[in-house]
Protein backbone atom coordinates (compact mmCIF):
# COMPACT_ATOMS: atom_id res chain seq x y z
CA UNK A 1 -1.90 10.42 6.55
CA UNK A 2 -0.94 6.77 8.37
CA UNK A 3 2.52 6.62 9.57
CA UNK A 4 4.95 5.02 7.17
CA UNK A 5 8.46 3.94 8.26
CA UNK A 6 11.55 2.68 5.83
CA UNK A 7 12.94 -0.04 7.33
CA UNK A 8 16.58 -1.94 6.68
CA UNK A 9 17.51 -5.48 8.01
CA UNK A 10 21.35 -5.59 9.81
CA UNK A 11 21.68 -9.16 9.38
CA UNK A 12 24.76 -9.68 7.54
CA UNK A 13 23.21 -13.04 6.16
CA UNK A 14 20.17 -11.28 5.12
CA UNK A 15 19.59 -10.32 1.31
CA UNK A 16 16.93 -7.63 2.09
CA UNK A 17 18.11 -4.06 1.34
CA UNK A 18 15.07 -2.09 2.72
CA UNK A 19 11.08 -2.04 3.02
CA UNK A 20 8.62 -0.07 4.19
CA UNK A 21 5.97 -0.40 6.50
CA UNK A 22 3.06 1.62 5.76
CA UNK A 23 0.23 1.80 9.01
CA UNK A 24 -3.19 2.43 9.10
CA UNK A 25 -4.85 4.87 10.99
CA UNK A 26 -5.88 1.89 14.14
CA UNK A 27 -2.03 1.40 14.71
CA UNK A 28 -1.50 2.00 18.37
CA UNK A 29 0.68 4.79 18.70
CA UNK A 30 3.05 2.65 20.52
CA UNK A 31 3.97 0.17 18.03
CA UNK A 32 7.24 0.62 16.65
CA UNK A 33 9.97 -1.52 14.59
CA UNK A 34 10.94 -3.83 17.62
CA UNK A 35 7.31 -5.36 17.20
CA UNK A 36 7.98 -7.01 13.55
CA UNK A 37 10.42 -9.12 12.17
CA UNK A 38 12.19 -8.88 8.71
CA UNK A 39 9.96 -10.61 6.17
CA UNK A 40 12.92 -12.26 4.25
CA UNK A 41 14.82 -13.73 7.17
CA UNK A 42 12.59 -13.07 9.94
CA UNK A 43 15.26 -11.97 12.73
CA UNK A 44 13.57 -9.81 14.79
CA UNK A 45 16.59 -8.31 16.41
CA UNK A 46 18.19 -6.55 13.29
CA UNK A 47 15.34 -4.17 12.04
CA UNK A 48 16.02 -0.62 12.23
CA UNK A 49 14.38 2.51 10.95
CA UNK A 50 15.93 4.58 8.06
CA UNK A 51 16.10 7.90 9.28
CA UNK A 52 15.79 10.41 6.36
């Protein structure tokens, strides 16, 4: 199964609650939340992964 990660925006001007990212199996195995930006307010610096 392709790696999936839930991901929340910090931005305390941002009206996103959460999203997830789901890969497919090409992904580099390297490529983490620090290489996207939030789709609603598109800060890059505020992603971070929702740890279950």
């Amino acid at each position: 199964m392709p790696a999936t990660l839930e991901v929340k925006c910090t931005s305390s001007e941002c009206e996103l609650d959460m999203f997830e990212m789901h890969y497919t199996y090409d992904m580099p195995d390297d490529v983490g939340v620090e290489d996207f930006a939030c789709p609603y307010c598109r800060e890059t610096e505020t992603l971070e992964v929702i740890e279950l």
